[in-house]
PDB file of N, CA and C in Angstrom:
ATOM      1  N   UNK A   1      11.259   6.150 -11.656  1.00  0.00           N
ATOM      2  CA  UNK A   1      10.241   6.686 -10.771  1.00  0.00           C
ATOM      3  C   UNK A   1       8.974   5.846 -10.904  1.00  0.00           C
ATOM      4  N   UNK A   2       8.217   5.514  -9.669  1.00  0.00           N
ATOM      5  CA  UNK A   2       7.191   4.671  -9.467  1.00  0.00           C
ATOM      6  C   UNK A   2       5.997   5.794 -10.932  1.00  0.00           C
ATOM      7  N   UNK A   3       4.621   5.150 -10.474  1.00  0.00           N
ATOM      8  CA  UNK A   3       3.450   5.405 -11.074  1.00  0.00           C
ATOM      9  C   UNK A   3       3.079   6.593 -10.785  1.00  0.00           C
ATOM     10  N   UNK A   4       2.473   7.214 -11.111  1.00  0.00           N
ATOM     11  CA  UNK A   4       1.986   8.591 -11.143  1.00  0.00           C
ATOM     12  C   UNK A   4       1.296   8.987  -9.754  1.00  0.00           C
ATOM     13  N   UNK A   5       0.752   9.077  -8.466  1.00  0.00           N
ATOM     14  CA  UNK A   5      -0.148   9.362  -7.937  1.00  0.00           C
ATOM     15  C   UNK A   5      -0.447  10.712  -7.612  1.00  0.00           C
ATOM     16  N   UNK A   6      -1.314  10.860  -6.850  1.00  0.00           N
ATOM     17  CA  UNK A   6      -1.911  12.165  -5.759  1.00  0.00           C
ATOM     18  C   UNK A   6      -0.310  12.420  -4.880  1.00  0.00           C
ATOM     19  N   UNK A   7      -0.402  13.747  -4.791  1.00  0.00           N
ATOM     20  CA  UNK A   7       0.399  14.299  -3.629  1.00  0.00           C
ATOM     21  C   UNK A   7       0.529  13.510  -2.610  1.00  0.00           C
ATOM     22  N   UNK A   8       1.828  13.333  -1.589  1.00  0.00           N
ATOM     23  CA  UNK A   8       1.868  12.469  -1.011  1.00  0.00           C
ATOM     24  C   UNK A   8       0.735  13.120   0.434  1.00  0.00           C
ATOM     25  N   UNK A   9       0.189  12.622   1.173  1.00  0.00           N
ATOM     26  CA  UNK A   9      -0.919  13.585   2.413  1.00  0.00           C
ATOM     27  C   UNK A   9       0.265  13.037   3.227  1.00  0.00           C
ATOM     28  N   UNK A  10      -0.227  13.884   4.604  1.00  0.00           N
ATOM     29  CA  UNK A  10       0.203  13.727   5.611  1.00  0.00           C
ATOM     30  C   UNK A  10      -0.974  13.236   7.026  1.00  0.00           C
ATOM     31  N   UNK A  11      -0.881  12.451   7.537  1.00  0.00           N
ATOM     32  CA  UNK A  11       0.103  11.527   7.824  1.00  0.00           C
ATOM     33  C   UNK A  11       0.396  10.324   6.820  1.00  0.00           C
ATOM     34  N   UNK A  12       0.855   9.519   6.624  1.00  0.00           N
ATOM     35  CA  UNK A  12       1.047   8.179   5.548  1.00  0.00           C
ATOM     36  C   UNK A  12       1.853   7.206   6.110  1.00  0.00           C
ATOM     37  N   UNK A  13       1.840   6.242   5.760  1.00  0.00           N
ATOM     38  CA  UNK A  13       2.665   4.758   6.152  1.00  0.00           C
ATOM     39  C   UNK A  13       3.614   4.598   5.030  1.00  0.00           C
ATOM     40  N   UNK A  14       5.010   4.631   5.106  1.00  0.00           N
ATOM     41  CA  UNK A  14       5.586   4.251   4.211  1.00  0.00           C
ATOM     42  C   UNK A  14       6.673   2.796   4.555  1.00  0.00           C
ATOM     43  N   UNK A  15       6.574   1.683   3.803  1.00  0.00           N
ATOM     44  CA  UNK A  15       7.328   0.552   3.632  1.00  0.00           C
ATOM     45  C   UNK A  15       8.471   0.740   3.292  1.00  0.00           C
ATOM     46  N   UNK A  16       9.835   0.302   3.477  1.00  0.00           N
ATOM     47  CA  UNK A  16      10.743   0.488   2.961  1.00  0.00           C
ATOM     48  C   UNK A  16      11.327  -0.702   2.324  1.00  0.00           C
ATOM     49  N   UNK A  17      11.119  -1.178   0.852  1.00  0.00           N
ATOM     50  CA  UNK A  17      11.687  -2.883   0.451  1.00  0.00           C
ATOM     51  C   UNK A  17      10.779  -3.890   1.534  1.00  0.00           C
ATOM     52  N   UNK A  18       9.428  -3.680   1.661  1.00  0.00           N
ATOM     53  CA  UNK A  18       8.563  -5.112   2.371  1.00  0.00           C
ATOM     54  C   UNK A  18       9.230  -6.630   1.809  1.00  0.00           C
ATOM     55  N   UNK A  19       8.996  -7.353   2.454  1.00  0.00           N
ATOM     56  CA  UNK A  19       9.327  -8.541   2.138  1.00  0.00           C
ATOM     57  C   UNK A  19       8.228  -9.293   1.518  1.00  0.00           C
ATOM     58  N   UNK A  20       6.978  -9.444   2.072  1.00  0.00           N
ATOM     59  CA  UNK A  20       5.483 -10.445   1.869  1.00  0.00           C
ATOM     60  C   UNK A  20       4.684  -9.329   1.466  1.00  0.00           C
ATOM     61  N   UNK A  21       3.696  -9.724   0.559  1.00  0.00           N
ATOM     62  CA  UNK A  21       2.500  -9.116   0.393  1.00  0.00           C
ATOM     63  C   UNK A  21       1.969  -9.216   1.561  1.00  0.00           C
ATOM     64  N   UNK A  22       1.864  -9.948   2.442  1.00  0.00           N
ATOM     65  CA  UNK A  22       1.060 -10.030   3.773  1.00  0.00           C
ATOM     66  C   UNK A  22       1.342  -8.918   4.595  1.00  0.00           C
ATOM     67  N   UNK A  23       2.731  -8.842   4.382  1.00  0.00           N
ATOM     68  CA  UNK A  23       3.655  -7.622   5.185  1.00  0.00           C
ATOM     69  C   UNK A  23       2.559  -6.262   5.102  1.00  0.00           C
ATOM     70  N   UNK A  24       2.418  -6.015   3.463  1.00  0.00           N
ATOM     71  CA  UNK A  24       1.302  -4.529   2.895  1.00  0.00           C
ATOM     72  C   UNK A  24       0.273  -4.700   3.377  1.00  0.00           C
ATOM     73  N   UNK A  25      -0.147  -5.952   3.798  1.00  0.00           N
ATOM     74  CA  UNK A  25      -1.568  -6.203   3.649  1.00  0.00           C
ATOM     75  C   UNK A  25      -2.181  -5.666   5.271  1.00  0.00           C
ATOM     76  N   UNK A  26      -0.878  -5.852   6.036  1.00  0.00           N
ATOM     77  CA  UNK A  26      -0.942  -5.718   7.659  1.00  0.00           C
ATOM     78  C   UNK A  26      -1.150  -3.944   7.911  1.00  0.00           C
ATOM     79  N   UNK A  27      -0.015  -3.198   6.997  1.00  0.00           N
ATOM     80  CA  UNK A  27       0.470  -2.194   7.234  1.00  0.00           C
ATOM     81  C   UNK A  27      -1.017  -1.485   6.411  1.00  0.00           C
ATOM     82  N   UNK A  28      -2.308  -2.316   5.466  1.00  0.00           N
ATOM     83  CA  UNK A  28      -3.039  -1.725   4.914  1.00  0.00           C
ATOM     84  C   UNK A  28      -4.394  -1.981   6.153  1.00  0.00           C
ATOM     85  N   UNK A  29      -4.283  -2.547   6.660  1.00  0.00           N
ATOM     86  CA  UNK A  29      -5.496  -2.465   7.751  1.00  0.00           C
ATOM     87  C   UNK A  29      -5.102  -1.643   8.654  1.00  0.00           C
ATOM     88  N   UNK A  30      -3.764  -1.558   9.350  1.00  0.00           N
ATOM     89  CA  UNK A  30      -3.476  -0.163  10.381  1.00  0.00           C
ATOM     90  C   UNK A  30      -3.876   0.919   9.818  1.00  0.00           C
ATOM     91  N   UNK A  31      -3.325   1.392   8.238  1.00  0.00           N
ATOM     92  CA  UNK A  31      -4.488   2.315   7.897  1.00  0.00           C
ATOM     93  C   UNK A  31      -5.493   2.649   7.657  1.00  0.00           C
ATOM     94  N   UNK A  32      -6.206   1.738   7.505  1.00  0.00           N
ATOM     95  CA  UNK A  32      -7.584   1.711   7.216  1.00  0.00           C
ATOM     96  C   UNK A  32      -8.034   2.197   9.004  1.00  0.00           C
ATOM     97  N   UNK A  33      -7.580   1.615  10.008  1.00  0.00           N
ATOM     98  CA  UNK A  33      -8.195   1.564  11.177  1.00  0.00           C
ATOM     99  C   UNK A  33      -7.834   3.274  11.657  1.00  0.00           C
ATOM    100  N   UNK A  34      -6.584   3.705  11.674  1.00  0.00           N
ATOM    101  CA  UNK A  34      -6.334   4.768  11.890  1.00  0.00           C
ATOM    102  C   UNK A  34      -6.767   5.853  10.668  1.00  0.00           C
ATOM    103  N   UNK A  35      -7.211   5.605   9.885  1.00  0.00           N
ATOM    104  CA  UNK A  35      -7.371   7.029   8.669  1.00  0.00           C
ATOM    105  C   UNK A  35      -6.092   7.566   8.201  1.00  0.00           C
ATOM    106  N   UNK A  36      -5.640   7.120   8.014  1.00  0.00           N
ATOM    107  CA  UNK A  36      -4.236   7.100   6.829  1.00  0.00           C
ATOM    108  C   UNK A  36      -4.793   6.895   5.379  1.00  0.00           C
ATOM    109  N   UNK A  37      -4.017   7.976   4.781  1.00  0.00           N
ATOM    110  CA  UNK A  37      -5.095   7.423   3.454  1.00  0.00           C
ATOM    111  C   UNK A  37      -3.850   7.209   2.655  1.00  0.00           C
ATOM    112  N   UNK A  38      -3.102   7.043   2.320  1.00  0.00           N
ATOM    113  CA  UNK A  38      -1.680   6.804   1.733  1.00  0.00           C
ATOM    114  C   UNK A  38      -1.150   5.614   2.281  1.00  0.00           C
ATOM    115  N   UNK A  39      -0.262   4.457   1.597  1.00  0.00           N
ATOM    116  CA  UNK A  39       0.386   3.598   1.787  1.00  0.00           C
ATOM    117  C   UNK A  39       1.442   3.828   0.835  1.00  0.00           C
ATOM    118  N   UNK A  40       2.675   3.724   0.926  1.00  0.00           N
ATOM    119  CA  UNK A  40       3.749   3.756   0.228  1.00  0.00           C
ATOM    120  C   UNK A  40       4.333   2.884   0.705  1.00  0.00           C
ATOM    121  N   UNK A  41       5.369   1.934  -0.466  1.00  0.00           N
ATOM    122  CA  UNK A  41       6.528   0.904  -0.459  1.00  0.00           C
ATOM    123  C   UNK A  41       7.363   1.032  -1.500  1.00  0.00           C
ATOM    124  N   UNK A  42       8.552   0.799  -1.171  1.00  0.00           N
ATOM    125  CA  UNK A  42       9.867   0.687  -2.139  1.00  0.00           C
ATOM    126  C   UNK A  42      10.140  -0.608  -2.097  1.00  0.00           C
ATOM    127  N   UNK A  43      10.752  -0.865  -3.172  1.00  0.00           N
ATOM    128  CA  UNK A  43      11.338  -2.048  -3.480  1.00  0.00           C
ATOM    129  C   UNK A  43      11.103  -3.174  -4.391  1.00  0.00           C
ATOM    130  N   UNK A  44      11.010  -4.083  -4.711  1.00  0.00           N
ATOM    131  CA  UNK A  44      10.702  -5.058  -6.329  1.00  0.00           C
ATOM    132  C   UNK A  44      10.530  -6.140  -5.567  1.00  0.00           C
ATOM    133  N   UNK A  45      10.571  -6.421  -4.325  1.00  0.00           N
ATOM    134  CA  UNK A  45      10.457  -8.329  -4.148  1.00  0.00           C
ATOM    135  C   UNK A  45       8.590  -8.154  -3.615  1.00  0.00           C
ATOM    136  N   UNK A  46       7.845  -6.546  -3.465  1.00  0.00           N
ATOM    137  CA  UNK A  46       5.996  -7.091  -3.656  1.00  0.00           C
ATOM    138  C   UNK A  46       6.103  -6.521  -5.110  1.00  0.00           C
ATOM    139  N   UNK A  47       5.047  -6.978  -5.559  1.00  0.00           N
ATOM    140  CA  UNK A  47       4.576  -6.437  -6.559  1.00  0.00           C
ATOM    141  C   UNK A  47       2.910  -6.577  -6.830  1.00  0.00           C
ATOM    142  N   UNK A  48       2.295  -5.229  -6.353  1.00  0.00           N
ATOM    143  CA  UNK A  48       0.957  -5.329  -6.446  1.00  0.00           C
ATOM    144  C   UNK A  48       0.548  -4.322  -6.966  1.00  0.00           C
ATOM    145  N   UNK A  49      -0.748  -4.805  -8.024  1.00  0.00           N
ATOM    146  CA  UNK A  49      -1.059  -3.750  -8.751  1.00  0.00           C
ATOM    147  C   UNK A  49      -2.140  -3.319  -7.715  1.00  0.00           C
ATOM    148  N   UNK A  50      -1.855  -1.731  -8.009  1.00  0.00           N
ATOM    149  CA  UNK A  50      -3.158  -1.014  -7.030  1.00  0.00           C
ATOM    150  C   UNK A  50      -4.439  -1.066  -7.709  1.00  0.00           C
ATOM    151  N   UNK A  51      -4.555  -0.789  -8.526  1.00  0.00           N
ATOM    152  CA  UNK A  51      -5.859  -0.821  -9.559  1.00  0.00           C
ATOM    153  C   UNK A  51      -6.545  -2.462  -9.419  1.00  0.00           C
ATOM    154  N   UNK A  52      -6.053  -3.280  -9.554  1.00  0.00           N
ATOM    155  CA  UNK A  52      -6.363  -4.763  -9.421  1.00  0.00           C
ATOM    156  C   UNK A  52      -6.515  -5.090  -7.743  1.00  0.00           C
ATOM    157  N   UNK A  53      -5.404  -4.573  -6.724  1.00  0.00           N
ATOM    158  CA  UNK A  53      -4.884  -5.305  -5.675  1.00  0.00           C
ATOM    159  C   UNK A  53      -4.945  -6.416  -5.806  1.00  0.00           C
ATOM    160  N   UNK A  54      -4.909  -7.345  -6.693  1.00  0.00           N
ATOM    161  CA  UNK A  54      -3.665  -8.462  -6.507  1.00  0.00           C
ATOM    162  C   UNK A  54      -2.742  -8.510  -5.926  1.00  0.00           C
ATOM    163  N   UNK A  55      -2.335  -9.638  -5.997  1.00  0.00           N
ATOM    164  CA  UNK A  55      -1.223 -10.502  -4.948  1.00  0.00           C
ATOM    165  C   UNK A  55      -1.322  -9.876  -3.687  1.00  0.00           C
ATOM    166  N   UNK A  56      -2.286  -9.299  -2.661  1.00  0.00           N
ATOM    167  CA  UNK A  56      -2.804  -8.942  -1.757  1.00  0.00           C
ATOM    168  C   UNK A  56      -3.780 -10.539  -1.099  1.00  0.00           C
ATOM    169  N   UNK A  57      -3.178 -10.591   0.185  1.00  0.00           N
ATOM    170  CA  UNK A  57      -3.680 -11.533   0.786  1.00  0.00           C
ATOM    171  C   UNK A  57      -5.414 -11.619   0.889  1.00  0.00           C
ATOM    172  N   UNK A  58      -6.207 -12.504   0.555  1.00  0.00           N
ATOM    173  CA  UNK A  58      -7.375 -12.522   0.435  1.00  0.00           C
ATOM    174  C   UNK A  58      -8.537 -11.673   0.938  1.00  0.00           C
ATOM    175  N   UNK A  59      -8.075 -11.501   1.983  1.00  0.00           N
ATOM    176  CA  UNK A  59      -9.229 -10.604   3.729  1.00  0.00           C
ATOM    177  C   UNK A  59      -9.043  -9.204   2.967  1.00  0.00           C
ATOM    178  N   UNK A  60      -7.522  -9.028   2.603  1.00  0.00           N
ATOM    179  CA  UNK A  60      -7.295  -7.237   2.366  1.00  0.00           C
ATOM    180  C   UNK A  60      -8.088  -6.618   1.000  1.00  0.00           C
ATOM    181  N   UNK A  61      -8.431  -7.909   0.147  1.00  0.00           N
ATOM    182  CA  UNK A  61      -9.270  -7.417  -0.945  1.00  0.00           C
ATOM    183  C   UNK A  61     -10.746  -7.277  -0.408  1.00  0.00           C
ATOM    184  N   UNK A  62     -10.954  -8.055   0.181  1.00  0.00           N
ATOM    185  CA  UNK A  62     -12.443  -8.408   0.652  1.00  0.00           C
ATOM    186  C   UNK A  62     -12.882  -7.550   1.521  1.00  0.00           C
ATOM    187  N   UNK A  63     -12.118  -6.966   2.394  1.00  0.00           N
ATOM    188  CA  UNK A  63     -12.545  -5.984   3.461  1.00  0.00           C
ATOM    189  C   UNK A  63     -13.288  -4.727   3.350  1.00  0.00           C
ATOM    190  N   UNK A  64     -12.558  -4.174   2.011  1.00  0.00           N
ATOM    191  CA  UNK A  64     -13.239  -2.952   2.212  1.00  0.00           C
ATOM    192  C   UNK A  64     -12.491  -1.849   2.335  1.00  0.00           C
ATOM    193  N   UNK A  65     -10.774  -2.289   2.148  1.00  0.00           N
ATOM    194  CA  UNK A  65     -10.134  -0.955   2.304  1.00  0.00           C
ATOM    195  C   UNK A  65      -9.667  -0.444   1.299  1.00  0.00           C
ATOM    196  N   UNK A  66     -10.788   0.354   0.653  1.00  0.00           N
ATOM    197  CA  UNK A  66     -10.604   1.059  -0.986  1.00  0.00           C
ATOM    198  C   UNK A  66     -10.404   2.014  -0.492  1.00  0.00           C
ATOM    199  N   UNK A  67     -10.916   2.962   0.653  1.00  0.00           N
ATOM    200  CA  UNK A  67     -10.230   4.137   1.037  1.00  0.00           C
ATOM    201  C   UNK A  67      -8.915   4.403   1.481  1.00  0.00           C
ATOM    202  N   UNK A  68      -7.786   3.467   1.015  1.00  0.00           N
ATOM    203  CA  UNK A  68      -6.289   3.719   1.562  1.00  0.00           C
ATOM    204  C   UNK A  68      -6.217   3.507   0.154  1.00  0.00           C
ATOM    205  N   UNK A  69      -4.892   4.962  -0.713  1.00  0.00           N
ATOM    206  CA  UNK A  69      -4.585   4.756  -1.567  1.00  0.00           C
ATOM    207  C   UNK A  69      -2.600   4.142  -1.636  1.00  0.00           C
ATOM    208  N   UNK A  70      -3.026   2.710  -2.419  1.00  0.00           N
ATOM    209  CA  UNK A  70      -1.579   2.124  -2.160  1.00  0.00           C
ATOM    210  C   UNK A  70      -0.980   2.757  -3.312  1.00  0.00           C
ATOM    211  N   UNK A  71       0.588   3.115  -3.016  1.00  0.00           N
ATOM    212  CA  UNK A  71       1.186   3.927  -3.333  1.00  0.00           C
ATOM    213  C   UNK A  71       2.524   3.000  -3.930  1.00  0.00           C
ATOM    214  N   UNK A  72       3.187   2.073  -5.059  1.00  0.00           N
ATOM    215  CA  UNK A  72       4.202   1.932  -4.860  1.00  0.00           C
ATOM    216  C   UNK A  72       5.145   2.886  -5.900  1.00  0.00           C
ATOM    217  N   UNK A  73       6.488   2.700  -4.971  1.00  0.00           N
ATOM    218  CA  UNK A  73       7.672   4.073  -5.259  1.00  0.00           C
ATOM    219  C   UNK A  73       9.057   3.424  -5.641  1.00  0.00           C
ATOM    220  N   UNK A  74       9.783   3.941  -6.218  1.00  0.00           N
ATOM    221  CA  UNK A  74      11.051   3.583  -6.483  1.00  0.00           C
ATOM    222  C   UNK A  74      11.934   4.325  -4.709  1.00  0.00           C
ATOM    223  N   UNK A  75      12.150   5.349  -4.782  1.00  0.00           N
ATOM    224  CA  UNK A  75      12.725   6.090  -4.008  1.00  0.00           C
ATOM    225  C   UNK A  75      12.067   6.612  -2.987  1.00  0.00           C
ATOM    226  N   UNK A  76      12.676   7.572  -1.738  1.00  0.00           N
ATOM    227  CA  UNK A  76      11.746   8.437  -1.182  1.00  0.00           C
ATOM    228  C   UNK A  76      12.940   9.616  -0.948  1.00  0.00           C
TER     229      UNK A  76
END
């Protein structure tokens, strides 16, 4: 089982096995723009720490979207 978080809210974006960090990074500005506050992904080929956001494409650190909490999961 992934990391500990908050209840999952409703509505949320969930990834299923993304391929690119760029991939999260896309799916993290749609939420930011729409008010989604949850991001969830499965799978081992991203690996980004939420606390750091690393390996997050440059713009997605810089922007400003600390109000989407990224979520990664083993399962759903």
């Amino acid at each position: 089982m992934g990391p500990k978080h908050s209840k999952g809210e409703t509505p949320s974006v969930i990834l299923i096995n993304p391929k690119y960090p760029h991939n999260v990074g896309a799916a993290l500005r749609v939420c930011s723009c729409f008010d989604i506050s949850q991001l969830w992904w499965t799978g081992d080929r991203v690996t980004i720490d939420p606390v750091k956001w690393e390996r997050l494409p440059r713009e997605e650190r810089m922007k400003g979207y600390r109000d989407v909490e990224l979520c990664p999961f083993d399962a759903f």
